[in-house]
PDB file of N, CA and C in Angstrom:
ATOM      1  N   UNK A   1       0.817  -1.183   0.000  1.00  0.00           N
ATOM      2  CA  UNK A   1       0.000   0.000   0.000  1.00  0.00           C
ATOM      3  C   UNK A   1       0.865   1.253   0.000  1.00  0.00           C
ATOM      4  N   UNK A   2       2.390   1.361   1.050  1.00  0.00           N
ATOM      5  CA  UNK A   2       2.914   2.187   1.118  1.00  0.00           C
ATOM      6  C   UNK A   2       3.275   2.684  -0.508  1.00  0.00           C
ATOM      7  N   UNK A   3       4.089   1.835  -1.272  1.00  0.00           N
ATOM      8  CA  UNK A   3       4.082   1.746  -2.237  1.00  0.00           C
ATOM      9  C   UNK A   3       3.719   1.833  -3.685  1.00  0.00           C
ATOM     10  N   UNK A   4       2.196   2.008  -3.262  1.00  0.00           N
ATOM     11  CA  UNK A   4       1.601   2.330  -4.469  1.00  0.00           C
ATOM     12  C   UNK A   4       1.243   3.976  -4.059  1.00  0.00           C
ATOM     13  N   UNK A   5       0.950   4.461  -2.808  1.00  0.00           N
ATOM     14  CA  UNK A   5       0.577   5.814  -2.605  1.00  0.00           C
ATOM     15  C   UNK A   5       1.776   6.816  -3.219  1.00  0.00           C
ATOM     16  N   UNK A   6       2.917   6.393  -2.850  1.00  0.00           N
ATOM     17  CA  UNK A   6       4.500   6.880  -3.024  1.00  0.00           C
ATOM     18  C   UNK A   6       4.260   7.152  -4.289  1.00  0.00           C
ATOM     19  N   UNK A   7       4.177   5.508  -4.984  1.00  0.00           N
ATOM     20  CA  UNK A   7       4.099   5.642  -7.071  1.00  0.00           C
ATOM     21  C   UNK A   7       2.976   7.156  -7.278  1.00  0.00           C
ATOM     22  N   UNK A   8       1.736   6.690  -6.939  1.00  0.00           N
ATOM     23  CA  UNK A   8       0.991   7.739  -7.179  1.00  0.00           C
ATOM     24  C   UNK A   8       1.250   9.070  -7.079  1.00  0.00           C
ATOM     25  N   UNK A   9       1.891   9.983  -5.958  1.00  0.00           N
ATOM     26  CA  UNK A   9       1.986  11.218  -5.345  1.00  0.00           C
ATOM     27  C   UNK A   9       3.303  11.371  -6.007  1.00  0.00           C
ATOM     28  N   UNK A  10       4.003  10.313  -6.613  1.00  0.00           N
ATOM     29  CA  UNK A  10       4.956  11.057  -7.739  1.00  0.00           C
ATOM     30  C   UNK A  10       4.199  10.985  -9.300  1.00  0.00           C
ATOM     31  N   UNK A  11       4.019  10.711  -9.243  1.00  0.00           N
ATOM     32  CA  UNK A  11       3.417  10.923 -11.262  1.00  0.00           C
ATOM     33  C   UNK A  11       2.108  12.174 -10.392  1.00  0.00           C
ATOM     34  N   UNK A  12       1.728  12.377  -9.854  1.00  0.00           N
ATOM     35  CA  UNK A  12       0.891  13.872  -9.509  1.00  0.00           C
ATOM     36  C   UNK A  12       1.857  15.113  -8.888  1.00  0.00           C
ATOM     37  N   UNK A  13       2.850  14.770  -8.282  1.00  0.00           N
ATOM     38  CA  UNK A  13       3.741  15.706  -8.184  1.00  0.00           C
ATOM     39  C   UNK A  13       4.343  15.823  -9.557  1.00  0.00           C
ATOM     40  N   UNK A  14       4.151  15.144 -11.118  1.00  0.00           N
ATOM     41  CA  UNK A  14       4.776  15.674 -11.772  1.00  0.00           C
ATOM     42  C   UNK A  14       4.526  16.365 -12.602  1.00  0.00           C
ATOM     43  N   UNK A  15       2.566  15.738 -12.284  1.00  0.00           N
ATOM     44  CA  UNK A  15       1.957  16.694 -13.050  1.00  0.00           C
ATOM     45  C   UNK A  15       1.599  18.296 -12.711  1.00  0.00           C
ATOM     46  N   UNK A  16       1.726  18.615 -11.081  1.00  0.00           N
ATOM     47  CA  UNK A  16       1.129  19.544 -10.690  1.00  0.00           C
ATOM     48  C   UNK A  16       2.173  19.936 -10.058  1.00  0.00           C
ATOM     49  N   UNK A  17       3.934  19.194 -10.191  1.00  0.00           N
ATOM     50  CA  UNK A  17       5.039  20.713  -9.996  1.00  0.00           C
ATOM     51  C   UNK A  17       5.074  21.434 -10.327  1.00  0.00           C
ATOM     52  N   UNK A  18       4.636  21.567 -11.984  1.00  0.00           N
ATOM     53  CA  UNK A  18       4.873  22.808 -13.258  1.00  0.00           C
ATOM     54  C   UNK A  18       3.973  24.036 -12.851  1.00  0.00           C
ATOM     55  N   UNK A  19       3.050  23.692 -11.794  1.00  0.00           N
ATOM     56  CA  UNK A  19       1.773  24.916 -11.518  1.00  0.00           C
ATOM     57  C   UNK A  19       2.430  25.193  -9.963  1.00  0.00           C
ATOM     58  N   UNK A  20       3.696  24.780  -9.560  1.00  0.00           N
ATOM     59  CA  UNK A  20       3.933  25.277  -8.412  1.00  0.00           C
ATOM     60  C   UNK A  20       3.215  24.853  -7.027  1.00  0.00           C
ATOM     61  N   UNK A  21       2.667  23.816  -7.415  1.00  0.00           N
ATOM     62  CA  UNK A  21       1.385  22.510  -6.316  1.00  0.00           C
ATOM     63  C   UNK A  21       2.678  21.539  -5.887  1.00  0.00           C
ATOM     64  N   UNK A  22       2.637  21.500  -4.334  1.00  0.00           N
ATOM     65  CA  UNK A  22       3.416  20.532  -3.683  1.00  0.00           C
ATOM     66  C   UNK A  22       2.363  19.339  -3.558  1.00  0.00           C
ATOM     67  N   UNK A  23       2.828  18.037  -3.397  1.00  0.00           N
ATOM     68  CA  UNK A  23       2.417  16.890  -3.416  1.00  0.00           C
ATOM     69  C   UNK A  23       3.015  15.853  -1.930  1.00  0.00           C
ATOM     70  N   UNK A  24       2.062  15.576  -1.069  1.00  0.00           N
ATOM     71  CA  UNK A  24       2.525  15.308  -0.010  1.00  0.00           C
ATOM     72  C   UNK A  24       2.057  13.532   0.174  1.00  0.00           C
ATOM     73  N   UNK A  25       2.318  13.020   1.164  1.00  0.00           N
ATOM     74  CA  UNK A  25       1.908  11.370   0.597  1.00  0.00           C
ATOM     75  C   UNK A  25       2.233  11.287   2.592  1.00  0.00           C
ATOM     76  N   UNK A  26       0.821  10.823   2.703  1.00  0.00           N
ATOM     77  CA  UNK A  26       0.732   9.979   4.379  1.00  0.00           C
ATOM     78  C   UNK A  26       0.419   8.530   4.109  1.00  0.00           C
ATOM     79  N   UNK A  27       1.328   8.029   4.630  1.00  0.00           N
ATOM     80  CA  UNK A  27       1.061   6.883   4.650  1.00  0.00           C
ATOM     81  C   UNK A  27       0.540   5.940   5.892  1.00  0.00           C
ATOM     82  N   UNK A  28      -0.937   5.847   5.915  1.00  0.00           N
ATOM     83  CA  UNK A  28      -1.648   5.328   7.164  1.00  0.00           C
ATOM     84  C   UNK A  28      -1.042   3.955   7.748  1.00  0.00           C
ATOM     85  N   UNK A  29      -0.635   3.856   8.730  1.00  0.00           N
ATOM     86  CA  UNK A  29      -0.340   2.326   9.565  1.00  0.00           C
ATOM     87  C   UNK A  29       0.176   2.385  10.637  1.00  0.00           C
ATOM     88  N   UNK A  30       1.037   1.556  11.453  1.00  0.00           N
ATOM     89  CA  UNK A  30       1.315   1.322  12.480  1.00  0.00           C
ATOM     90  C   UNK A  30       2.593   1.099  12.631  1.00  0.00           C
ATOM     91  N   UNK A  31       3.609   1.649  12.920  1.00  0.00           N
ATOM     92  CA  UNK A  31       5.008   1.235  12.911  1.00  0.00           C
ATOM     93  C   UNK A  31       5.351   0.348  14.289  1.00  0.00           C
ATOM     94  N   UNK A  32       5.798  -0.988  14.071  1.00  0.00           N
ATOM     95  CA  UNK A  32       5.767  -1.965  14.844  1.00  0.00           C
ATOM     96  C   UNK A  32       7.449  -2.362  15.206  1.00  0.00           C
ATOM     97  N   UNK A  33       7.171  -1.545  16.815  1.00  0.00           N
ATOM     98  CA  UNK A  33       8.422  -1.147  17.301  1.00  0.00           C
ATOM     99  C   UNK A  33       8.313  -1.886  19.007  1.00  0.00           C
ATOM    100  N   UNK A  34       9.259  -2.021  19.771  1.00  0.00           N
ATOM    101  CA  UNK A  34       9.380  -2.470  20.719  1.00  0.00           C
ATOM    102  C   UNK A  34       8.465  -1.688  21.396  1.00  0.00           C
ATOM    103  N   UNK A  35       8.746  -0.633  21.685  1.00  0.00           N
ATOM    104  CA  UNK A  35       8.527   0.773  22.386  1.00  0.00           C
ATOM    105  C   UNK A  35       6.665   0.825  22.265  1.00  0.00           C
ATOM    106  N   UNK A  36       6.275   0.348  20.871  1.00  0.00           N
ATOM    107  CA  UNK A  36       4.934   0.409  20.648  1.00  0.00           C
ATOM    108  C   UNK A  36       4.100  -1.219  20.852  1.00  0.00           C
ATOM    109  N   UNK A  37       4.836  -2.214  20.769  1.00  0.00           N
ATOM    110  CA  UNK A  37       4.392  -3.394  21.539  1.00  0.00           C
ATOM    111  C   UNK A  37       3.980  -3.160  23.107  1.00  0.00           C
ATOM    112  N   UNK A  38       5.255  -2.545  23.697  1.00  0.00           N
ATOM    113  CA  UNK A  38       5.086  -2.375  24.845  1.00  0.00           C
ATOM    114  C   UNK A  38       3.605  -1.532  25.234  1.00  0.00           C
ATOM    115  N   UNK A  39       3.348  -0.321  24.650  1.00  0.00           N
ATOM    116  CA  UNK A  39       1.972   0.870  24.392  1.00  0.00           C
ATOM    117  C   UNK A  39       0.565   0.036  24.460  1.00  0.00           C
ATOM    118  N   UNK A  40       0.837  -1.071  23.339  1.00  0.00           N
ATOM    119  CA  UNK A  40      -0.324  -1.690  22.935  1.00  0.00           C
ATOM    120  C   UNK A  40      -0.523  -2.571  24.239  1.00  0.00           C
ATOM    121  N   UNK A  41       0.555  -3.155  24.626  1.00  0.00           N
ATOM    122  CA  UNK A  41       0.406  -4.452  26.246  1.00  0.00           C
ATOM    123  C   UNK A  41      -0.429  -3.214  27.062  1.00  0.00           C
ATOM    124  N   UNK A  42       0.469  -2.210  27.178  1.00  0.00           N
ATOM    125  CA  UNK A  42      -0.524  -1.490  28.717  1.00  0.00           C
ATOM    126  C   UNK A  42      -1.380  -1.276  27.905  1.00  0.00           C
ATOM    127  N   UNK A  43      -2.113  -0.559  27.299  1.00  0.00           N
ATOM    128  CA  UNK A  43      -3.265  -0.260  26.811  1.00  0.00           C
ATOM    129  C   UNK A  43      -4.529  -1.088  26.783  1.00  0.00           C
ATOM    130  N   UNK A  44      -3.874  -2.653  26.226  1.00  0.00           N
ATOM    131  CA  UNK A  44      -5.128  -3.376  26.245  1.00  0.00           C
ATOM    132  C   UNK A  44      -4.876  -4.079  27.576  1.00  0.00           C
ATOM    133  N   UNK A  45      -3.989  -3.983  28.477  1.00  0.00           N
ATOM    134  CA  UNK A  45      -4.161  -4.532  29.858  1.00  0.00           C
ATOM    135  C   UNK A  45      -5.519  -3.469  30.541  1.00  0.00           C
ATOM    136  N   UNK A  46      -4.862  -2.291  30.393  1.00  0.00           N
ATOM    137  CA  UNK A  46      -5.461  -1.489  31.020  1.00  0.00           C
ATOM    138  C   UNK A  46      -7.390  -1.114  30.319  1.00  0.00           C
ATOM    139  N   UNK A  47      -7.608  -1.388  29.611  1.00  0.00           N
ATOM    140  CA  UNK A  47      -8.785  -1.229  29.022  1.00  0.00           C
ATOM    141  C   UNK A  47      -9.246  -2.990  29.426  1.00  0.00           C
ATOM    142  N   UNK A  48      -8.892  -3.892  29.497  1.00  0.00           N
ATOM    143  CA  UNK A  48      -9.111  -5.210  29.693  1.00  0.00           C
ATOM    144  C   UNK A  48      -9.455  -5.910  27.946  1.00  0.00           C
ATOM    145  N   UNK A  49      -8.516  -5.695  27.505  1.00  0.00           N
ATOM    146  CA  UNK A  49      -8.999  -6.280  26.511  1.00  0.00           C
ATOM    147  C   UNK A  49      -7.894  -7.163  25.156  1.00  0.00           C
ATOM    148  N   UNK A  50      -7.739  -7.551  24.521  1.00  0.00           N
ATOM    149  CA  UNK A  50      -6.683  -8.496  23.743  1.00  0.00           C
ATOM    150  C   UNK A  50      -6.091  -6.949  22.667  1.00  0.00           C
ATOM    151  N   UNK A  51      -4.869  -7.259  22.903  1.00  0.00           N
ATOM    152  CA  UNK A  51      -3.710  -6.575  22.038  1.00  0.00           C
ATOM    153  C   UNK A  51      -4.391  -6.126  20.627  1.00  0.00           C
ATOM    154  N   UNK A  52      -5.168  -7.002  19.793  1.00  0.00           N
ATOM    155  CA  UNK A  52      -5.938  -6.223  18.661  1.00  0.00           C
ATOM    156  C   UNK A  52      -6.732  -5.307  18.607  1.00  0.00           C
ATOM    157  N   UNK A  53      -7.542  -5.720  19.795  1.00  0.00           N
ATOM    158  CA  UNK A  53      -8.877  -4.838  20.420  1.00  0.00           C
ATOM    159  C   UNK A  53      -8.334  -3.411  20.250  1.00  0.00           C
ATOM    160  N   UNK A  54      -6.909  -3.059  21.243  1.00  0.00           N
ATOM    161  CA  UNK A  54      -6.068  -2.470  21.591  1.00  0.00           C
ATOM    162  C   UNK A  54      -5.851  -1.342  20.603  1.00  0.00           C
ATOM    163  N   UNK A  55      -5.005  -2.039  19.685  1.00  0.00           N
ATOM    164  CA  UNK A  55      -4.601  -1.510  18.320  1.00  0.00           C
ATOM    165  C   UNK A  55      -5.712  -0.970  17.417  1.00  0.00           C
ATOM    166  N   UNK A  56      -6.200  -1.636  17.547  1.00  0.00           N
ATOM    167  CA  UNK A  56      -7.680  -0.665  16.515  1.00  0.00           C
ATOM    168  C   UNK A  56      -8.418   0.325  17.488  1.00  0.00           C
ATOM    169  N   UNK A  57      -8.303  -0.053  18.532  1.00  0.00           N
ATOM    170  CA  UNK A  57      -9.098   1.644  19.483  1.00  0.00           C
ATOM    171  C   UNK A  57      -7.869   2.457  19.633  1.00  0.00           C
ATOM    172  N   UNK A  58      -7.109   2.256  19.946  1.00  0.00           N
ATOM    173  CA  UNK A  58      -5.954   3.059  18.980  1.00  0.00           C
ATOM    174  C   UNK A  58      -6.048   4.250  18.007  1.00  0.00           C
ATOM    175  N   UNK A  59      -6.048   3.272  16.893  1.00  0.00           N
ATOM    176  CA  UNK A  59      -5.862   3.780  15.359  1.00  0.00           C
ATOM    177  C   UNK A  59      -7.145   4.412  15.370  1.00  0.00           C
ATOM    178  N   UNK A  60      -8.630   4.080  15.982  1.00  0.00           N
ATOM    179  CA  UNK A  60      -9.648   4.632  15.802  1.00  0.00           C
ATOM    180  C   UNK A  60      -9.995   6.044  16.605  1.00  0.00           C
ATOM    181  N   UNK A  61      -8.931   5.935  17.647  1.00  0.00           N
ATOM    182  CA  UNK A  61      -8.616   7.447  18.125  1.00  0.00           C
ATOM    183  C   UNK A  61      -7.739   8.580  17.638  1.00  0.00           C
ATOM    184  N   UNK A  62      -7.001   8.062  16.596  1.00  0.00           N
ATOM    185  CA  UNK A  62      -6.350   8.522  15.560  1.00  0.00           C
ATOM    186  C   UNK A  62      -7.122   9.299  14.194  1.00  0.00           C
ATOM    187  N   UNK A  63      -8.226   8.918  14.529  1.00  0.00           N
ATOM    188  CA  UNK A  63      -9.039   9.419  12.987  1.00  0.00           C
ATOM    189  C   UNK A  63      -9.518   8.197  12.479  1.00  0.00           C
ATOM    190  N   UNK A  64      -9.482   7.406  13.003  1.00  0.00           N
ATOM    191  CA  UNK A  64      -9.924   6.245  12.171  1.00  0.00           C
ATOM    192  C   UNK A  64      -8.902   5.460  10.957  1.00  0.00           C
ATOM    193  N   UNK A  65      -8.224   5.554  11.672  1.00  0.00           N
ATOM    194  CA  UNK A  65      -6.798   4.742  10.462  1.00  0.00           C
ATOM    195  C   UNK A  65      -6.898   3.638  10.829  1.00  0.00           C
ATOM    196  N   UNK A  66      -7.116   2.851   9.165  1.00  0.00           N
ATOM    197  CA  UNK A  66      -7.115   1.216   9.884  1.00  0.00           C
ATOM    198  C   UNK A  66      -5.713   1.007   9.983  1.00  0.00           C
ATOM    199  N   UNK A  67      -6.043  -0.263  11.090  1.00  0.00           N
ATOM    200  CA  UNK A  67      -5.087  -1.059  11.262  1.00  0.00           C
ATOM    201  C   UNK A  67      -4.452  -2.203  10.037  1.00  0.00           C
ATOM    202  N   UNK A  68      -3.719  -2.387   9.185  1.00  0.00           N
ATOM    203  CA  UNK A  68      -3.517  -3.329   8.702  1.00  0.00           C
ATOM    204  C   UNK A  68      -2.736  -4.644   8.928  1.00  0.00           C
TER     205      UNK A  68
END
């Protein structure tokens, strides 16, 4: 997914450099890091609930970014 947004937001940055239009590219997900394993354990300890549960009330407090 990262990948195809990247492809995309360059062939539109190339169309809409020439008009002086910047082209920006977010790429929605979860970067899966020690530091954020650890986030997700307290979180769904603390809410009582399983590590996925976790991660998607999460991401859904985020704006609603799925989880993939």
């Amino acid at each position: 997914m990262v990948a195809a947004l990247t492809a995309y937001s360059k062939g539109l940055s190339n169309e809409a450099g020439a008009r002086g239009i910047r082209v920006n590219t977010v790429a929605p997900g979860f970067i899966e890091t020690t530091a954020a394993q650890r986030l997700i354990a307290r979180l769904a300890e603390k809410a009582g609930t399983d590590e996925g549960t976790a991660r998607q009330d999460l991401m859904d407090s985020l704006g609603g970014v799925p989880a993939v």
